[in-house]
Protein backbone atom coordinates (compact mmCIF):
# COMPACT_ATOMS: atom_id res chain seq x y z
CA UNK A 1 8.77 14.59 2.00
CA UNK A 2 9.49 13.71 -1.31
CA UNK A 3 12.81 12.38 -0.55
CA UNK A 4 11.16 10.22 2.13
CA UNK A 5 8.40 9.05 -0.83
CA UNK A 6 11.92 8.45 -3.36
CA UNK A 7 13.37 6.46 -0.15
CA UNK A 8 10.40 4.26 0.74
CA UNK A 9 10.25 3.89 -3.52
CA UNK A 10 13.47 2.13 -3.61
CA UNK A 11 12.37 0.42 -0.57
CA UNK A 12 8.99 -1.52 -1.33
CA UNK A 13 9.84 -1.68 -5.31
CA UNK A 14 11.71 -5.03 -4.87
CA UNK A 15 8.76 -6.24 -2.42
CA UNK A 16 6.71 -5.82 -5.18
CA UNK A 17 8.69 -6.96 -8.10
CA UNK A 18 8.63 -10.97 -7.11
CA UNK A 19 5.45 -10.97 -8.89
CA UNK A 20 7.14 -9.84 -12.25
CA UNK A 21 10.14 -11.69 -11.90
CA UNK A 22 9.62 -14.69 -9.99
CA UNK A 23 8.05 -18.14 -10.64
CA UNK A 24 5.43 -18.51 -7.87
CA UNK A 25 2.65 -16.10 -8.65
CA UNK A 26 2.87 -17.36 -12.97
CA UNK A 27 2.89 -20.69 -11.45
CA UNK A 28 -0.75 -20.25 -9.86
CA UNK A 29 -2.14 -18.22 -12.54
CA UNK A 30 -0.97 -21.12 -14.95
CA UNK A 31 -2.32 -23.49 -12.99
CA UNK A 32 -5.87 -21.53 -13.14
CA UNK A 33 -6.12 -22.16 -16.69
CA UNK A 34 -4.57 -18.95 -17.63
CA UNK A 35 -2.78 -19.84 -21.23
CA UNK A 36 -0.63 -17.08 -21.31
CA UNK A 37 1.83 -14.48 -18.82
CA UNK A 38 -0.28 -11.10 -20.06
CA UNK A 39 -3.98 -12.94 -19.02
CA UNK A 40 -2.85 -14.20 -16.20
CA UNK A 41 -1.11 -10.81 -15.68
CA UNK A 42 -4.33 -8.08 -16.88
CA UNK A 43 -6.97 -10.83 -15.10
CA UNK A 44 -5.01 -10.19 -11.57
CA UNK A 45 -3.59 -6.52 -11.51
CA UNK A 46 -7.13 -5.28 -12.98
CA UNK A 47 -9.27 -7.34 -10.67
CA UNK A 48 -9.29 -4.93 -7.84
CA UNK A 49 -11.51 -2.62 -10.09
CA UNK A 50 -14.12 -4.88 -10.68
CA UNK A 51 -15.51 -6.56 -13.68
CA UNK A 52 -14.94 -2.84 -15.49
CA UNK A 53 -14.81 -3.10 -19.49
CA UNK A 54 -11.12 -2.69 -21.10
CA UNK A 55 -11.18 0.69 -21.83
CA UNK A 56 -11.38 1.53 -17.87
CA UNK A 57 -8.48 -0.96 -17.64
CA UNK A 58 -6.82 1.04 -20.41
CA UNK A 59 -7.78 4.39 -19.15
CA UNK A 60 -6.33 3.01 -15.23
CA UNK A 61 -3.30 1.47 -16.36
CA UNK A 62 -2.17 4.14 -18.86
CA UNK A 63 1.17 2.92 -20.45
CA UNK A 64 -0.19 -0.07 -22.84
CA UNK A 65 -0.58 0.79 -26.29
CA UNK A 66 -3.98 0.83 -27.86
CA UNK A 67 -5.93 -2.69 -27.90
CA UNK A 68 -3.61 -4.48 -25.04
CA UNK A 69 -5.84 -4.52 -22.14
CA UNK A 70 -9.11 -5.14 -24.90
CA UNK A 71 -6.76 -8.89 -25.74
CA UNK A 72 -7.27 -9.96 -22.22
CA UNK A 73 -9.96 -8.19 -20.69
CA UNK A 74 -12.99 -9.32 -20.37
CA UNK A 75 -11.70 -12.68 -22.08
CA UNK A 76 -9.04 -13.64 -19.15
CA UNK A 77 -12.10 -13.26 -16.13
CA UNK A 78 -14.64 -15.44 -18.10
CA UNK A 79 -13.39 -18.81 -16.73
CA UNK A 80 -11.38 -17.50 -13.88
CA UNK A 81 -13.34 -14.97 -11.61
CA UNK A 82 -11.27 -11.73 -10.77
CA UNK A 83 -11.21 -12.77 -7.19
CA UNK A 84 -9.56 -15.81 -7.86
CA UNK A 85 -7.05 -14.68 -10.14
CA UNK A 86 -6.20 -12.15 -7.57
CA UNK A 87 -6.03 -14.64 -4.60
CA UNK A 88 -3.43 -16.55 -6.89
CA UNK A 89 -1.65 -13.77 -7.70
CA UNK A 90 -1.23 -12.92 -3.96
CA UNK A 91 -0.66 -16.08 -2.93
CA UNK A 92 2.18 -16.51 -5.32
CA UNK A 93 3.76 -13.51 -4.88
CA UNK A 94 4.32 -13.90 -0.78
CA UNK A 95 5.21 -17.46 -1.26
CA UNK A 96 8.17 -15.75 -3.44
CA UNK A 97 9.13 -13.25 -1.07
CA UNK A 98 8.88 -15.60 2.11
CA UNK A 99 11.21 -17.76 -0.28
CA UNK A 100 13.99 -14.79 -1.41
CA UNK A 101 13.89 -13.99 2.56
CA UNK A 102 14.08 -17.72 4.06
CA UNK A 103 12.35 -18.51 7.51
CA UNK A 104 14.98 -16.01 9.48
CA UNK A 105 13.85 -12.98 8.06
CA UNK A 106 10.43 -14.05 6.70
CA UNK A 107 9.44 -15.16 10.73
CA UNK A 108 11.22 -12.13 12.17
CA UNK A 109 9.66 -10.03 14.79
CA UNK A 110 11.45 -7.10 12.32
CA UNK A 111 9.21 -8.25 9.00
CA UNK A 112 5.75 -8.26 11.63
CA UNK A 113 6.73 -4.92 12.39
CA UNK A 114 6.99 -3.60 8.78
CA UNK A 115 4.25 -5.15 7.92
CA UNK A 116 2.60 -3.32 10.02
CA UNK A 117 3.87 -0.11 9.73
CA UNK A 118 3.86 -0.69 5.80
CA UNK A 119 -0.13 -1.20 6.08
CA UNK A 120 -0.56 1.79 8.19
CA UNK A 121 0.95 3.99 5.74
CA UNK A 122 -0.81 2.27 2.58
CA UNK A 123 -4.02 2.24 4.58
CA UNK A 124 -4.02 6.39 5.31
CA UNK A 125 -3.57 8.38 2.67
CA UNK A 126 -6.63 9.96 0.55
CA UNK A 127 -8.06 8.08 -2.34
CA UNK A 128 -8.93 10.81 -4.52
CA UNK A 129 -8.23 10.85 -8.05
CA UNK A 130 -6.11 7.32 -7.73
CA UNK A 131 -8.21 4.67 -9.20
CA UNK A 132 -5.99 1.61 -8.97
CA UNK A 133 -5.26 2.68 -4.96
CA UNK A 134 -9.21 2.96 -4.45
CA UNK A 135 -9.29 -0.46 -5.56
CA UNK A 136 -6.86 -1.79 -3.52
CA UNK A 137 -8.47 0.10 -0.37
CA UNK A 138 -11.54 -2.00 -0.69
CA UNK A 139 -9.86 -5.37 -0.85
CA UNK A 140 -9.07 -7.24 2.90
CA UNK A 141 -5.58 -6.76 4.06
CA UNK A 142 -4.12 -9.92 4.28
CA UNK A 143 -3.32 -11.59 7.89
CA UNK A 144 -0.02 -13.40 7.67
CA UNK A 145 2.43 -11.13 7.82
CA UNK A 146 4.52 -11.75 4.40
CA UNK A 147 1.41 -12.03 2.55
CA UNK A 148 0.40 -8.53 3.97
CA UNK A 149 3.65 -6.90 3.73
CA UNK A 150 2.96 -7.61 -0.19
CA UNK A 151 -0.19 -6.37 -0.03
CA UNK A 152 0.34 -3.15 1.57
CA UNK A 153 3.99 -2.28 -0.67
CA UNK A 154 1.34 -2.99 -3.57
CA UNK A 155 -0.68 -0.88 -2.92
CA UNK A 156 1.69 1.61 -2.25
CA UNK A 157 3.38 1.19 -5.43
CA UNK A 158 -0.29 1.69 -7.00
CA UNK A 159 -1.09 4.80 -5.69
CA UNK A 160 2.56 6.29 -6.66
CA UNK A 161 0.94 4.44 -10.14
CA UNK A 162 -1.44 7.09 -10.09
CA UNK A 163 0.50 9.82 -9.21
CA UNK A 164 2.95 8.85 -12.18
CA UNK A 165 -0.14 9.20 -14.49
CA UNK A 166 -1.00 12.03 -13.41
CA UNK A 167 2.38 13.59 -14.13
CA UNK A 168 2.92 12.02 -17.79
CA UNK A 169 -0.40 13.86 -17.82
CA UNK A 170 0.79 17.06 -17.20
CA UNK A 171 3.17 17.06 -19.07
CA UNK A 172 1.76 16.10 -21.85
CA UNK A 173 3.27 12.51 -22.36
CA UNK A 174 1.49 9.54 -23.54
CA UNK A 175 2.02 5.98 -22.23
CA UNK A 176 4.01 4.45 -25.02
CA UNK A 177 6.20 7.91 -24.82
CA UNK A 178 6.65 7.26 -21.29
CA UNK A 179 8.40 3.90 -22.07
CA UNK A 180 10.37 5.82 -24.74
CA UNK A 181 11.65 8.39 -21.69
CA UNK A 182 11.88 5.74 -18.89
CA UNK A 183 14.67 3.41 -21.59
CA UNK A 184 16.74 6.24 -22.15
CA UNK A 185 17.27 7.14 -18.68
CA UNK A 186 17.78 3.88 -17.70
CA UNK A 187 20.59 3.90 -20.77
CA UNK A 188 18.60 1.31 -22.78
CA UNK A 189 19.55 2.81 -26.81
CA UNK A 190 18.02 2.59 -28.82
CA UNK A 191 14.59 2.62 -26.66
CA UNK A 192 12.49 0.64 -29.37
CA UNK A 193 14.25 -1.99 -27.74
CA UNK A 194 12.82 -1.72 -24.44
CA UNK A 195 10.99 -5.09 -23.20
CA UNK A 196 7.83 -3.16 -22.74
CA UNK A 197 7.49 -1.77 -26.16
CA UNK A 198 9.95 -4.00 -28.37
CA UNK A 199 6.98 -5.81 -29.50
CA UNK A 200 4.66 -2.88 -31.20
CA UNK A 201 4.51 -2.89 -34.64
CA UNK A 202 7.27 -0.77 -35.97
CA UNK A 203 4.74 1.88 -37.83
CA UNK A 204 3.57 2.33 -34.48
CA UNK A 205 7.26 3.10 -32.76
CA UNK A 206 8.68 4.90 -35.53
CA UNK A 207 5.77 7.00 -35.21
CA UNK A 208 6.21 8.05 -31.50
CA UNK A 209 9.57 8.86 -31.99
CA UNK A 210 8.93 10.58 -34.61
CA UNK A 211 6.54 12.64 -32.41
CA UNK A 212 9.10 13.07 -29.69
CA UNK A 213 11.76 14.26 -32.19
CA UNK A 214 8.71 17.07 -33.25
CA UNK A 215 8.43 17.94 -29.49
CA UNK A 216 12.17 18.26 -29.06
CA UNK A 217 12.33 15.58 -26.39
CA UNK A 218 14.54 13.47 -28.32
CA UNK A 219 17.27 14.15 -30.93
CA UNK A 220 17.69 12.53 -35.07
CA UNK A 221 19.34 9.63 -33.21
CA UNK A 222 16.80 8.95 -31.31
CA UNK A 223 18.86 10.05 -27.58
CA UNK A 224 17.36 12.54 -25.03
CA UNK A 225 18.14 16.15 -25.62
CA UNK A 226 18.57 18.32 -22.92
CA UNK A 227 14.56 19.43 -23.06
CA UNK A 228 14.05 15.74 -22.83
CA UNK A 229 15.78 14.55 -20.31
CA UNK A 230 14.62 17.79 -17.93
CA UNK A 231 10.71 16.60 -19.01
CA UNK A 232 11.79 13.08 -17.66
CA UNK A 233 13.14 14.39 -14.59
CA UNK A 234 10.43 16.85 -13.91
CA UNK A 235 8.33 13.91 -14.36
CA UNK A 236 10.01 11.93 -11.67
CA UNK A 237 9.74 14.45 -9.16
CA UNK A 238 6.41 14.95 -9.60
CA UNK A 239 5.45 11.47 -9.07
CA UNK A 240 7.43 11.05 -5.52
CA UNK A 241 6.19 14.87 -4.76
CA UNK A 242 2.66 13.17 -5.38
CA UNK A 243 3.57 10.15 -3.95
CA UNK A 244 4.16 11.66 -0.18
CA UNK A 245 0.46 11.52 1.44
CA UNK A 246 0.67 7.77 2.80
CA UNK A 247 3.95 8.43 4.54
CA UNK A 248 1.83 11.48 6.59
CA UNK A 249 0.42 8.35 8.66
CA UNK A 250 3.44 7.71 10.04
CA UNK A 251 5.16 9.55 13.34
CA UNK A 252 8.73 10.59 12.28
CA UNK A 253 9.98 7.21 14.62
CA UNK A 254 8.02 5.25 13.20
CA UNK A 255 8.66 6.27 9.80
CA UNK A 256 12.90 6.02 10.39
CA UNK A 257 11.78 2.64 12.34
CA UNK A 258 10.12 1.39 9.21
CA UNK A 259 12.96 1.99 7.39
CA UNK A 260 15.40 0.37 9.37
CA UNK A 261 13.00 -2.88 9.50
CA UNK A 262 12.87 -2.50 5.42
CA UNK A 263 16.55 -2.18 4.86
CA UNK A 264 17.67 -5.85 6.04
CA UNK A 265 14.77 -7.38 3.48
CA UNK A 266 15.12 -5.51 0.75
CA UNK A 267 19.04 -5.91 0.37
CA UNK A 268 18.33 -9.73 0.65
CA UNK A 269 15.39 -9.11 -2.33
CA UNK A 270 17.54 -7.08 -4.57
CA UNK A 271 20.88 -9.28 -4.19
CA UNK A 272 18.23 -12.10 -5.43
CA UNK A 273 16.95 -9.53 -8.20
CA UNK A 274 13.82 -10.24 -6.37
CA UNK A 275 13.77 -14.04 -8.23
């Protein structure tokens, strides 16, 4: 099964990554009064946990340095309500993907159907221990069928969120160190120069790597050693090994049905690179 949870991975991601890369959803958070991409971005992806204080923010989303989420949250909800930010954030994101897709595949009788087979899967797995998929589980799933086919990969790509966590955890890697891993296997050298860490104060890199050099997990130059590189991997397949229970919903048709329905969309996402 955790080949099927790797497969469904590569799947949903690009689904999910209009909201990141695309216009629409930034658009509507702009237009909320949101003055820059991170409040617009903390105010919606934390909303489904409530008005919570930013060190649950922190503690749920893991991989931001110290201070991040405490910059936005609770300063990005006190004009703009949670709800709303989320709405917006929705709202933008299927108006992206219904745009990447165009009216033939966005009004197909094959998107309806893995929609629905997407929401069935997102919709049965336990929500133990996975904070930002509980939060999701309480929301409404969405009626239109792009709009819910965004909803449900979401919250998909949440709970394998908290799965991830829970393996950095394990293995005793912190959130900033997980950046450090995740640029050198994607051959990004050196890894300070990743987009999600590039902008922490250089005191603050230098010292990670320095602690990563300590650990073994990366050599003087700053490249994975072999220890490294096997913690990264071990990493990964703990997180689609962890990432398996949704996909228990599904029959073993409807599961190799849902994949056929995903395969047409998602080709048309990624040749777009989901923009």
């Amino acid at each position: 099964m955790a080949r099927t949870a790797r497969r469904m991975f590569e799947l949903l991601e690009p689904i999910c990554l209009v909201t990141y890369f695309a216009d629409e959803s930034n658009e509507e958070l702009a237009a909320l009064g949101h003055r820059t991409y991170w409040d617009g971005y903390f105010a919606a992806r934390a909303a489904p946990l409530g008005r919570v204080p930013a060190q649950v923010v922190h503690a749920a989303f893991y991989s931001f340095a110290e201070g991040e989420a405490a910059r936005h949250i609770p300063s990005a909800w006190e004009t703009v309500p949670p709800e709303t930010s989320f709405a917006a954030w929705r709202r933008g994101s299927a108006a992206s993907v219904r745009r990447i897709l165009g009216a033939e595949l966005a009004d197909s009788p094959g998107l309806v159907r893995a929609a629905d087979l997407t929401t069935k899967a997102a919709t049965g797995a336990p929500t133990e221990g996975r904070v930002m998929y509980a939060g999701w589980r309480a929301l409404e799933v969405p009626g239109d069928p792009v709009t819910r086919l965004w909803h449900a990969a979401t919250m998909l790509r949440e709970h394998r969120g908290d799965g991830h966590v829970a393996a950095l955890l394990a293995a005793g890697v912190g959130g900033t160190e997980a950046h450090v891993l995740s640029a050198l296997a994607h051959g990004i050298y050196p890894a300070e120069s990743f987009g999600r860490i590039h902008h922490l104060p250089k005191k603050r890199l230098a010292a990670v790597m320095a602690g990563l050099r300590e650990r073994g997990l990366v050599d003087a130059d700053g490249r994975f050693t072999d220890a490294g590189r096997e913690t990264q991997q071990r990493i990964e397949a703990m997180t689609d090994e962890l990432a398996t229970p949704p996909y228990d919903a599904l029959t073993p048709a409807e599961l190799d049905e849902l994949i056929a329905e995903l395969e047409p969309l998602t080709a048309t996402l990624v040749a777009a690179g989901s923009q």
